[in-house]
Protein backbone atom coordinates (compact mmCIF):
# COMPACT_ATOMS: atom_id res chain seq x y z
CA UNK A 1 20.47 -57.77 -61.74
CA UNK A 2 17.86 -54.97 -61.50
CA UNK A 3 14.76 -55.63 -61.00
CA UNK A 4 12.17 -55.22 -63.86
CA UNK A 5 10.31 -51.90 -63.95
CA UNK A 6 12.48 -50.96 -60.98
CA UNK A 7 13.80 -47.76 -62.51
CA UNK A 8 10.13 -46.96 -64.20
CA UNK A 9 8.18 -47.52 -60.70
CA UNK A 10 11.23 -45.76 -58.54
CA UNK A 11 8.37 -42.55 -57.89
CA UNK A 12 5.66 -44.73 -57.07
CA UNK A 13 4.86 -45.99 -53.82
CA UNK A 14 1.34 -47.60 -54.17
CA UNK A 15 0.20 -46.97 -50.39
CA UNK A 16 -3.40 -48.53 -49.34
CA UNK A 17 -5.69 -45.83 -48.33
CA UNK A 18 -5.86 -47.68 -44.95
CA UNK A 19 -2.56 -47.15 -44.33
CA UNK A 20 -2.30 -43.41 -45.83
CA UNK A 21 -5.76 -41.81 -43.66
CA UNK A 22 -4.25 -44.45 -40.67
CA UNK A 23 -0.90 -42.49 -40.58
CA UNK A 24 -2.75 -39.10 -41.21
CA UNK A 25 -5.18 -39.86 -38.00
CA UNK A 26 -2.25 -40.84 -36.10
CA UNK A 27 0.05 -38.08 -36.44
CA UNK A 28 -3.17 -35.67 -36.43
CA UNK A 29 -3.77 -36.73 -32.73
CA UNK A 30 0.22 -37.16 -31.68
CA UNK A 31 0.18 -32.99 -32.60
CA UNK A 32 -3.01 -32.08 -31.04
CA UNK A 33 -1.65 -34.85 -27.64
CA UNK A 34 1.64 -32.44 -28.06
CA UNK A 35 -0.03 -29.19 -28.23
CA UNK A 36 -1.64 -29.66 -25.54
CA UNK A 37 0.85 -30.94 -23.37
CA UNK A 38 2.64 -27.40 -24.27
CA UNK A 39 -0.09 -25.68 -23.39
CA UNK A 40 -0.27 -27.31 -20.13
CA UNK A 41 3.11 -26.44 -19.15
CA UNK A 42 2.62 -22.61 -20.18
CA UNK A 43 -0.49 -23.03 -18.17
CA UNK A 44 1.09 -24.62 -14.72
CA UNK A 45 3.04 -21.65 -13.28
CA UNK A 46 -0.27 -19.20 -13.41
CA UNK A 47 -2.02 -22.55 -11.42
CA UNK A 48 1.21 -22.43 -9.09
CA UNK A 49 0.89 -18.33 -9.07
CA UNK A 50 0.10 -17.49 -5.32
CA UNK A 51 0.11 -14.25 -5.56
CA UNK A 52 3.87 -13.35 -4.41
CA UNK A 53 4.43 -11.07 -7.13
CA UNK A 54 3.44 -7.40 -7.72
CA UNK A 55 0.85 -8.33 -10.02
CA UNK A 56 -0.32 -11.03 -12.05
CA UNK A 57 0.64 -12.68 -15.68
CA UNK A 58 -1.25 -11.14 -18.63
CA UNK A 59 -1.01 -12.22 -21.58
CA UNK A 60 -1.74 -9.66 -24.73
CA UNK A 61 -4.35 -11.82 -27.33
CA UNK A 62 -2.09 -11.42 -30.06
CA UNK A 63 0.99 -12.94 -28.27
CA UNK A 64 -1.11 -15.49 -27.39
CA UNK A 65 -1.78 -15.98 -30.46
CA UNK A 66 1.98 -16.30 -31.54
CA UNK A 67 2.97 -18.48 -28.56
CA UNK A 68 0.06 -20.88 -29.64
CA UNK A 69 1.17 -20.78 -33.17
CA UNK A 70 4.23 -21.68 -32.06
CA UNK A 71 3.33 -24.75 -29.99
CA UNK A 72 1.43 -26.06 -32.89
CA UNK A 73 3.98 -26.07 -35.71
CA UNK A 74 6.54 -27.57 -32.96
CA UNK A 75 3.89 -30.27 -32.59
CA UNK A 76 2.93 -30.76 -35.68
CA UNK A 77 6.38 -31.52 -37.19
CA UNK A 78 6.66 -33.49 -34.37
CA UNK A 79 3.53 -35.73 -35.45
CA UNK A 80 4.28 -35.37 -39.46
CA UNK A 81 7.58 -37.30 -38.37
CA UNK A 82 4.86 -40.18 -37.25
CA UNK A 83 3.03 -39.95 -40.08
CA UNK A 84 5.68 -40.57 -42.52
CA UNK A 85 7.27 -43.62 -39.36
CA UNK A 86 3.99 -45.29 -40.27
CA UNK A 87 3.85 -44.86 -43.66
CA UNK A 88 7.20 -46.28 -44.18
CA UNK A 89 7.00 -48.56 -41.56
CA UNK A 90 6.06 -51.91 -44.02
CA UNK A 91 7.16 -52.99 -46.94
CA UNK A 92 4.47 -52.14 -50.22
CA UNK A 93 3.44 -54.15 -53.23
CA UNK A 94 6.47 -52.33 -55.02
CA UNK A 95 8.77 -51.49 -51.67
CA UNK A 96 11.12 -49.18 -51.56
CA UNK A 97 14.26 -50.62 -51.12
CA UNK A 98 15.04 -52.09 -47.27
CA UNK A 99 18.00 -50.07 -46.70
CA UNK A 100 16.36 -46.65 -47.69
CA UNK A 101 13.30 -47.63 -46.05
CA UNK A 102 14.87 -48.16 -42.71
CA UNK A 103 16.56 -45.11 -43.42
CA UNK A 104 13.43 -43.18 -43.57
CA UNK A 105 12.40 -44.26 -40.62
CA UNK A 106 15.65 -43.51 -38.72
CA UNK A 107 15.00 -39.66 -39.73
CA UNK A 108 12.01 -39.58 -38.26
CA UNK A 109 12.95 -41.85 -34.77
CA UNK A 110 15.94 -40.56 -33.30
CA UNK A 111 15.73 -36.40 -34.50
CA UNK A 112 12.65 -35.59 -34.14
CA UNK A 113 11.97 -37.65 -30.58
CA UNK A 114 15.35 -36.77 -28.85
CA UNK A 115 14.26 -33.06 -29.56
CA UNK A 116 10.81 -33.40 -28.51
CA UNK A 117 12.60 -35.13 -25.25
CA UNK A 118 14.61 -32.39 -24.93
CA UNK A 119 11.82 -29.67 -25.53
CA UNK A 120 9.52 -31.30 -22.68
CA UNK A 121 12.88 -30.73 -20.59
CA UNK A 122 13.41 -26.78 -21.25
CA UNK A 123 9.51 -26.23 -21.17
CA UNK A 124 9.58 -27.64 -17.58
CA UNK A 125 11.92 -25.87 -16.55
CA UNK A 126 11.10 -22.38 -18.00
CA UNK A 127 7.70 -23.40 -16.73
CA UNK A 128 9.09 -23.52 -13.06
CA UNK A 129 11.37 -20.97 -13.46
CA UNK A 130 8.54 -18.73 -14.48
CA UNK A 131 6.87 -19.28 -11.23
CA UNK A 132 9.79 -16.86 -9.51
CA UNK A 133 10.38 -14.91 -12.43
CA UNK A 134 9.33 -13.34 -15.99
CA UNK A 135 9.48 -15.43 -19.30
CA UNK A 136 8.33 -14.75 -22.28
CA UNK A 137 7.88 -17.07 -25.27
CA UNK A 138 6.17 -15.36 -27.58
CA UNK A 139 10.05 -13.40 -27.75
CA UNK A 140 11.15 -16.70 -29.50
CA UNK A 141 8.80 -16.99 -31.55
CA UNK A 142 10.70 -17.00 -35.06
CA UNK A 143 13.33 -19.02 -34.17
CA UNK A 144 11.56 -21.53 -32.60
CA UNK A 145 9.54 -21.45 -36.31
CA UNK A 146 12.49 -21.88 -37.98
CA UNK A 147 13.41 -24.84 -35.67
CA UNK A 148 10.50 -26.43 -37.16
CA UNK A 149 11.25 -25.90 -40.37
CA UNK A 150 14.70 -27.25 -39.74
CA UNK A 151 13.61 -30.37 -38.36
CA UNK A 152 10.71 -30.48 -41.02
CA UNK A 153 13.15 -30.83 -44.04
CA UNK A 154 15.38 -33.67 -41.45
CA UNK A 155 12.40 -35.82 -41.61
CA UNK A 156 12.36 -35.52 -45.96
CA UNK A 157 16.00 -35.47 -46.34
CA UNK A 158 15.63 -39.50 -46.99
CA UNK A 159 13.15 -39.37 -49.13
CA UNK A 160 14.71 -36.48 -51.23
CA UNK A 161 18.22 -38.39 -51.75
CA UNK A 162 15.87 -41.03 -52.63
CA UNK A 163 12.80 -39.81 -54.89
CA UNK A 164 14.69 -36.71 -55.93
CA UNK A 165 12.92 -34.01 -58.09
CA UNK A 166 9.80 -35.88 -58.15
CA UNK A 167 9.38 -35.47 -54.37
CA UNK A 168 9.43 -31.94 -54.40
CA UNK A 169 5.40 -31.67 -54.74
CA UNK A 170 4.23 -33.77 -52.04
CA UNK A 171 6.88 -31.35 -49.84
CA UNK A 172 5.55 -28.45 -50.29
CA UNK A 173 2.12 -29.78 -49.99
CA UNK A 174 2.57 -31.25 -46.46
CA UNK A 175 4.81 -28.30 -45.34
CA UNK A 176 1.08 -26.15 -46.71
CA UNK A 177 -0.96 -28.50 -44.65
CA UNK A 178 1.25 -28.27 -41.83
CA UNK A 179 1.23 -24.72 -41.89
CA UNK A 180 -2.65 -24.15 -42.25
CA UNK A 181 -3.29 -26.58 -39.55
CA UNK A 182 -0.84 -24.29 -37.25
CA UNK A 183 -2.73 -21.59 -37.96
CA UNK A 184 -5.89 -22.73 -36.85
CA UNK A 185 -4.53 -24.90 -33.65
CA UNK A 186 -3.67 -21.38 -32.48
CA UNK A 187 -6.85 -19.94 -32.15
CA UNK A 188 -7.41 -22.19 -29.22
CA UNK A 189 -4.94 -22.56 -26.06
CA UNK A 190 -6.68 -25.66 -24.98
CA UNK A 191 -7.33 -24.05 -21.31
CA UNK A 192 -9.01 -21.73 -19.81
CA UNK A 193 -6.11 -19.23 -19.85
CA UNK A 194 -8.40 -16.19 -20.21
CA UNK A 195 -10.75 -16.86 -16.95
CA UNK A 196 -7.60 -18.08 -14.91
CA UNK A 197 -5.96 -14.62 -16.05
CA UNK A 198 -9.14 -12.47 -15.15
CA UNK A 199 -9.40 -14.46 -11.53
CA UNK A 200 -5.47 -13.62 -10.94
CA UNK A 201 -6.18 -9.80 -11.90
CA UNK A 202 -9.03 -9.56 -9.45
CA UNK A 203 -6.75 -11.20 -6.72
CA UNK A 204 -3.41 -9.80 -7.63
CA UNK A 205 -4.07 -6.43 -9.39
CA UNK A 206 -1.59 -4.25 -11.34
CA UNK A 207 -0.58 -1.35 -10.02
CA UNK A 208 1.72 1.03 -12.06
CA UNK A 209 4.51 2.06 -9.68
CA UNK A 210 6.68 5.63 -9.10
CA UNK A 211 9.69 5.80 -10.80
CA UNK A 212 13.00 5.34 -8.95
CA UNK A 213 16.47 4.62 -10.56
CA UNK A 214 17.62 4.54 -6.90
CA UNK A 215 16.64 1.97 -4.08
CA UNK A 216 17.58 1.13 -0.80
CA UNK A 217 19.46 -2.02 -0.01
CA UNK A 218 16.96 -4.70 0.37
CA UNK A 219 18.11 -6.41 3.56
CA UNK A 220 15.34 -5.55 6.16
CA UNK A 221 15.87 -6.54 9.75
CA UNK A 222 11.90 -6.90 10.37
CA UNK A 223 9.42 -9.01 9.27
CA UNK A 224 6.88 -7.27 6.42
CA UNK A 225 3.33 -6.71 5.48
CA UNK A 226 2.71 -6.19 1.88
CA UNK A 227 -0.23 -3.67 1.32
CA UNK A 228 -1.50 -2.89 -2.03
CA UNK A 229 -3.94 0.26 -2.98
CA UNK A 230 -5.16 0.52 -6.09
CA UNK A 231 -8.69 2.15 -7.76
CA UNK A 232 -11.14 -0.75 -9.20
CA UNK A 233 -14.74 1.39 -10.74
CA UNK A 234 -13.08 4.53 -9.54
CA UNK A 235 -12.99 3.46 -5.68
CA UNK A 236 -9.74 3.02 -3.72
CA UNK A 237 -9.35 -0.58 -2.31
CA UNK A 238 -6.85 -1.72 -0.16
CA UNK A 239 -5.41 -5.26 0.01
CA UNK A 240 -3.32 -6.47 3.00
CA UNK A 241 -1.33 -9.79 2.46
CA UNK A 242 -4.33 -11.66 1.16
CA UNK A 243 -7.34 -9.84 2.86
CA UNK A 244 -9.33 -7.30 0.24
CA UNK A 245 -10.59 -3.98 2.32
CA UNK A 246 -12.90 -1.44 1.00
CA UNK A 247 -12.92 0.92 3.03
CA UNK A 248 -9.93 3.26 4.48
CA UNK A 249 -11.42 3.04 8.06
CA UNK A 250 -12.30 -1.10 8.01
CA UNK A 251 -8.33 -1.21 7.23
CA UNK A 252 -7.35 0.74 10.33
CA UNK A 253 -9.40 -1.59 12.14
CA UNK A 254 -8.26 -4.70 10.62
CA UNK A 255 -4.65 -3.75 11.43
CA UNK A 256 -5.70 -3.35 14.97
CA UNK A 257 -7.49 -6.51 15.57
CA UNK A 258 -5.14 -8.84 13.20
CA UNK A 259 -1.59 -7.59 14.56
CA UNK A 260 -0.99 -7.23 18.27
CA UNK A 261 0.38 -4.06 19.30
CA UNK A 262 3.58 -5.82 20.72
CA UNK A 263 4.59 -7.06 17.06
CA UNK A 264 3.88 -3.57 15.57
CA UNK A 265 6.96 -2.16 16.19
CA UNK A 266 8.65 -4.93 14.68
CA UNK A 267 6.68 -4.90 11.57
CA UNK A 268 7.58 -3.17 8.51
CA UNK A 269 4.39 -2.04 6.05
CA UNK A 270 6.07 -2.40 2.14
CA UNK A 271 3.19 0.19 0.06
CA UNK A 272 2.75 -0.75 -3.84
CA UNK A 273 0.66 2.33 -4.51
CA UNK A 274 -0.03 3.67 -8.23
CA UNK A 275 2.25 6.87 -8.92
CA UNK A 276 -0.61 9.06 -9.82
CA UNK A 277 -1.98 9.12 -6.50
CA UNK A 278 -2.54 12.17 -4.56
CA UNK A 279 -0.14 12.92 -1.18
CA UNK A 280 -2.95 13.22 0.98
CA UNK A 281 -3.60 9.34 0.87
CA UNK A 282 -0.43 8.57 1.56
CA UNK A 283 -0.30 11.46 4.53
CA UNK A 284 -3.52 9.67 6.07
CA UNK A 285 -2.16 6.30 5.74
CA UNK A 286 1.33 7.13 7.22
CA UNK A 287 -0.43 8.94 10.23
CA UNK A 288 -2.41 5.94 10.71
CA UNK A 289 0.53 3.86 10.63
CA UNK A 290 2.60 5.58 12.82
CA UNK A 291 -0.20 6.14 15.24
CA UNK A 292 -0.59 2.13 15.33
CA UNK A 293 3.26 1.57 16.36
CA UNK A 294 4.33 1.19 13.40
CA UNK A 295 7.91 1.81 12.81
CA UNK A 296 8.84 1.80 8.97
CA UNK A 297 7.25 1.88 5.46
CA UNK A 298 9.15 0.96 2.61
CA UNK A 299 7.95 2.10 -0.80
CA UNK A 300 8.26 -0.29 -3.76
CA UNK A 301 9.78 1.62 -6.63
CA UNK A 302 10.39 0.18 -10.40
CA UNK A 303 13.13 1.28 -12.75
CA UNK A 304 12.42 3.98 -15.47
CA UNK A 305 14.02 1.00 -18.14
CA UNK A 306 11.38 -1.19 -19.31
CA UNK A 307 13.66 -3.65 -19.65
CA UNK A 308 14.90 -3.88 -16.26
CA UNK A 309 11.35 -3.95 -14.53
CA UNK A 310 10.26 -7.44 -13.21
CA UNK A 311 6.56 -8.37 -11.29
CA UNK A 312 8.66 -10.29 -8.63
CA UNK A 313 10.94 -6.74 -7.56
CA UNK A 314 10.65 -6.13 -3.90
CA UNK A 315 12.95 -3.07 -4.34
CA UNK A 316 12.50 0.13 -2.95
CA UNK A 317 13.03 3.29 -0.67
CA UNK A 318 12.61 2.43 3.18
CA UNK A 319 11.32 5.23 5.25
CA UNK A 320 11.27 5.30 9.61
CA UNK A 321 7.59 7.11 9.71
CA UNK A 322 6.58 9.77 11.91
CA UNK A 323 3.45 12.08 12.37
CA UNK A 324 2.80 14.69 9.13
CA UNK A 325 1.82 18.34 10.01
CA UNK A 326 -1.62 18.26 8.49
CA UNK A 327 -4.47 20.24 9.20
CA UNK A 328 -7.24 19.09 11.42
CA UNK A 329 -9.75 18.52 8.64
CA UNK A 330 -6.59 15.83 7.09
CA UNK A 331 -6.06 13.52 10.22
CA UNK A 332 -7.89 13.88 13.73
CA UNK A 333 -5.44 11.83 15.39
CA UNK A 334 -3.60 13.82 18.07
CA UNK A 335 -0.22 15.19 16.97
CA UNK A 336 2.61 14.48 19.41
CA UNK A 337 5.14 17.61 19.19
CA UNK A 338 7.29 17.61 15.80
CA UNK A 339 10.54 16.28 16.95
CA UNK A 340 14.37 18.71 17.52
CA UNK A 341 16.77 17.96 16.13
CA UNK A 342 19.60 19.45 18.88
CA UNK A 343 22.16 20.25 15.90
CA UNK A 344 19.65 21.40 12.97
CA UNK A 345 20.24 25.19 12.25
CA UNK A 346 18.64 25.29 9.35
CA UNK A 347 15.53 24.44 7.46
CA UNK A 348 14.75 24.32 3.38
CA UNK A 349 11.39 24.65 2.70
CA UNK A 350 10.83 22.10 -0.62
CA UNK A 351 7.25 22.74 -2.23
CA UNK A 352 6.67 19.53 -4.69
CA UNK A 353 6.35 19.88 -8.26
CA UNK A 354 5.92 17.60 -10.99
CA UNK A 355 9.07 18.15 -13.29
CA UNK A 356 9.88 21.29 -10.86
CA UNK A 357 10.78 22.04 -6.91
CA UNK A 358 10.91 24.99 -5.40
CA UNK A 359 13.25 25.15 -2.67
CA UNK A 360 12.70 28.67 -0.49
CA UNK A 361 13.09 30.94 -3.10
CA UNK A 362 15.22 28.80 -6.05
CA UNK A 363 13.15 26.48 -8.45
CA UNK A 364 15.29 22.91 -8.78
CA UNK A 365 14.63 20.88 -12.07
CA UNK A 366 13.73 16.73 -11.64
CA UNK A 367 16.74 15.98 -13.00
CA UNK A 368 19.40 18.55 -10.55
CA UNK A 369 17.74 17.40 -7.69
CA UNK A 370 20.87 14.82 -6.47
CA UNK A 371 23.07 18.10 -7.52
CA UNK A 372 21.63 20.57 -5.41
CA UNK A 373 21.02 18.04 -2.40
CA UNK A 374 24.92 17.72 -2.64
CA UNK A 375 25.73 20.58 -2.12
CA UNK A 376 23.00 21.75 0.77
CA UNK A 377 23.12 18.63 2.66
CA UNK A 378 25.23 18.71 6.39
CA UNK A 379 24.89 18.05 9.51
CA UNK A 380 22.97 21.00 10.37
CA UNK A 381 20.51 21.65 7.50
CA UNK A 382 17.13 19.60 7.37
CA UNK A 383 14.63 19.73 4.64
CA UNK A 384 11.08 20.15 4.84
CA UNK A 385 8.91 18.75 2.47
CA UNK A 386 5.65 20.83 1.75
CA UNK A 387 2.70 19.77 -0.95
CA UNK A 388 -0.73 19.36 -0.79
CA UNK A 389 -3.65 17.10 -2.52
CA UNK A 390 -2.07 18.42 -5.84
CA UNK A 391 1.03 16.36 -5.74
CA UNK A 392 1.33 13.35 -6.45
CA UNK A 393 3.50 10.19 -5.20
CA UNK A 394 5.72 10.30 -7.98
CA UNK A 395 6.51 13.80 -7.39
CA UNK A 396 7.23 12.87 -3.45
CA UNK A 397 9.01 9.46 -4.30
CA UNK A 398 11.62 11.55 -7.24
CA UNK A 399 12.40 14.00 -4.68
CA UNK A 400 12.69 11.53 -1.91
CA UNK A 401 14.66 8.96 -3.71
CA UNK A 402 17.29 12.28 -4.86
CA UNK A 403 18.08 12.89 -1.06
CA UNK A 404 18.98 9.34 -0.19
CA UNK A 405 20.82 9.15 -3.81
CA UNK A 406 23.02 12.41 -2.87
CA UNK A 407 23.51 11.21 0.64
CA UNK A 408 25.24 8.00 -0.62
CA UNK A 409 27.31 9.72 -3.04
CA UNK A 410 28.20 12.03 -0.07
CA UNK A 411 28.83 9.28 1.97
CA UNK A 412 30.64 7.06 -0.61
CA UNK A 413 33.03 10.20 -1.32
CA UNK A 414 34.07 10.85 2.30
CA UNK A 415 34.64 7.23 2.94
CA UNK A 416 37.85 6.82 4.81
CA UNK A 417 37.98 2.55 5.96
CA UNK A 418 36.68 -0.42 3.41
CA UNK A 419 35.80 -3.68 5.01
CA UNK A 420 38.32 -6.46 4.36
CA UNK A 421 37.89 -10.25 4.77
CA UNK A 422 40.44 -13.06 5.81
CA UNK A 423 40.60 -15.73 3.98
CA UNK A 424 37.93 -17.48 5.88
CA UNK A 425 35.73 -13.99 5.16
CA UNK A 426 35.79 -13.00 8.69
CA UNK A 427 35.63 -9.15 8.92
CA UNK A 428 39.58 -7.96 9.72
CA UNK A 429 38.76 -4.01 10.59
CA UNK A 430 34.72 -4.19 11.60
CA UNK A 431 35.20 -1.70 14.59
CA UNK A 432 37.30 0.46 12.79
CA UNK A 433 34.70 0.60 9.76
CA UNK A 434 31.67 1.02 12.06
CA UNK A 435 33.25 3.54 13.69
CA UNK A 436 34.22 5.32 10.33
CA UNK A 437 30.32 4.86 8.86
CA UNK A 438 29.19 6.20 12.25
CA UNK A 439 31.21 8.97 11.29
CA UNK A 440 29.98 9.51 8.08
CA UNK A 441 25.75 9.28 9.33
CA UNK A 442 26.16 11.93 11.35
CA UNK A 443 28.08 14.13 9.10
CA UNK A 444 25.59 13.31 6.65
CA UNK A 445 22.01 12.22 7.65
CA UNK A 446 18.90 12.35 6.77
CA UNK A 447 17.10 15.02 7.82
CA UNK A 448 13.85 15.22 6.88
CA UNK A 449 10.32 16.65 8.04
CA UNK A 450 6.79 16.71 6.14
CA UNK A 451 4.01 19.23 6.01
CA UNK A 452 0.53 18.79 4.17
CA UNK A 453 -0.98 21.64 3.23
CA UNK A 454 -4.81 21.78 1.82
């Protein structure tokens, strides 16, 4: 037999106040707990950042914004699931019945905590993914909204079978609530994200790279130096490995007294240098370089995609250095004699442009560069590169970068012997495909000579 008034009181659940501001304090401080914890693990890779990549994380306000919003409606769904646990958790003056009680409470247990198990899972992990490479959350940021409000209507689905049209109001209320709260959790990220970014900049600047499609292959047989110029107040700094120079002088000395001259010659310099700088930089630098013992430079590029450029790329063209022609008022290290080449019978004179070269007498657009090295490049033609403190390294690095590009194709076309493997990937032909690409860089190699001109 029914109970009497059970059908009449079915909407009414006659809650203390205790209970009802109890449950709202505790799933108040379970979001804010869980927001922070989020915030924390978006905030661990930048205190695990050392530097190794091309330039540090920043964060635009407005994505910060969104990723915060995020975290907070995650965390507050997560903590209105514990304030409707402890609301339902004991039986009222007029109960709800045991069985949909219990049921209630099962919503909010077993969904809502597996997930937020789960979450704390995939934000570790993106978190120490992100300290070798590139996430961003604030790309997910609708669906992981819509994840909320997913597991938002789980945690009512209960109480809608059970209170049915009458429960609609108190829905829409909390979802309002949970929503407004979002909004202002997201103002604040909980840590200092903005002083740890504006530390990382001043250790780790950015600087915007040339523009090369084409790179060398990135095994290096020599150990590297990383050295980073880049203008801070309209001065040129200069950071090697983790040492900040000022001056262009106090960094030939530091390479002097930190590296012995035995290890030069085993040492590879890789430049990040911003695009827009002018050659004669990079002339006094290489000079320097080469003057030292160095051997090679190796210019880090990026690719003209957007989407394809990443902070951790070590990619790049690779360059053996030797002494520019410059005039005396350039460099006043001694010149050793420009180096013969026995077979060269011919020399192209390349003047740098920006979207234009001029090679002798025949002006070469950017993009029929690789074309017209094709077809000019043998074993007997070498190219001299002419510009002056009007070009610029993205002019040298386009023009460089075409040269290698057309001597691969060259090379790729005229190849006669492929490696194979056995099966236990042992080389089966290696002297017969050294001695075929052997072939093939001295048919086509690089020939190349530099002259700065004021």
């Amino acid at each position: 037999m029914l109970q009497k008034g059970f059908l009449r009181n079915r909407g009414k659940l006659n809650i203390s106040k205790k209970r009802f501001w109890l449950s709202v304090a505790l799933g108040f401080s379970a979001s804010f707990s869980f927001y922070t914890f989020l915030c924390f693990i978006r905030f661990l890779p930048r205190l695990l950042d050392f530097g190794r990549a091309n330039y540090a994380v920043i964060t635009e306000p407005s994505d910060r914004y969104w990723e915060n919003f995020n975290f907070a409606i995650i965390s507050l769904v997560l903590g209105n699931a514990l304030f409707l646990l402890n609301l339902f958790r004991k039986p009222d003056i007029n109960p709800v019945p045991s069985n949909v009680r219990i049921e209630i409470i099962n919503d909010q247990r077993f969904l809502h905590f597996n997930f937020s198990y789960l979450l704390l899972k995939l934000g570790f992990m993106v978190s120490f993914f992100s300290i070798s490479m590139e996430t961003k959350i604030s790309e997910m940021k609708f669906i992981l909204v819509l994840v909320a409000i997913v597991f938002f209507l789980e945690s009512w689905k209960s109480l809608l079978k059970y209170f049915k049209i009458k429960v609609y109001k108190p829905l829409f209320l909390n979802l309002s609530v949970i929503f407004a709260i979002a909004f202002c959790f997201a103002f604040t990220s909980v840590f200092p994200e903005k002083k740890m970014e504006a530390i990382q900049i001043s250790s780790n600047p950015f600087v915007d790279l040339p523009i090369s499609d084409f790179a060398d292959e990135d095994y290096m047989p020599f150990r590297l130096n990383n050295l980073k110029i880049y203008k801070e107040n309209n001065q040129l700094l200069y950071k090697l490995e983790d040492e900040k120079i000022e001056d262009f002088d106090l960094l030939g000395d530091y390479l002097k007294e930190e590296i012995s001259e035995a290890y030069r010659n085993k040492l590879s310099i890789v430049l990040l240098m911003p695009q827009d700088i002018s050659m004669d930089k990079l002339v006094k630098l290489e000079n320097l370089l080469s003057g030292l013992g160095y051997r090679f430079i190796k210019y880090i590029t990026k690719f003209s995609d957007k989407n394809l450029i990443s902070r951790f790329d070590n990619r790049g063209l690779v360059k053996e250095l030797h002494y520019i022609n410059t005039p005396n008022s350039v460099s006043n290290i001694p010149l050793p004699p420009v180096p013969k080449y026995t077979d060269v019978t011919k020399t192209i004179q390349v003047h740098l442009g920006e979207k234009v070269y001029s090679f002798e007498n025949e002006k070469v657009k950017e993009d029929d560069l690789v074309e017209y090295f094709v077809k000019h490049i043998d074993s007997a033609t070498q190219f001299n590169y002419v510009f002056n403190n009007n070009s610029t390294y993205q002019s040298y690095i386009t023009l460089f970068a075409s040269q290698k590009q057309a001597i691969q194709d060259l090379r790729y076309n005229d190849q006669s012997v492929e490696l194979k493997f056995g099966e236990s990937f042992s080389p089966l032909n290696r002297k017969e495909y050294e001695k075929d690409q052997e072939r093939l860089f001295n048919k086509f190699p690089l020939l190349i000579t530099e002259t700065y001109t004021e």
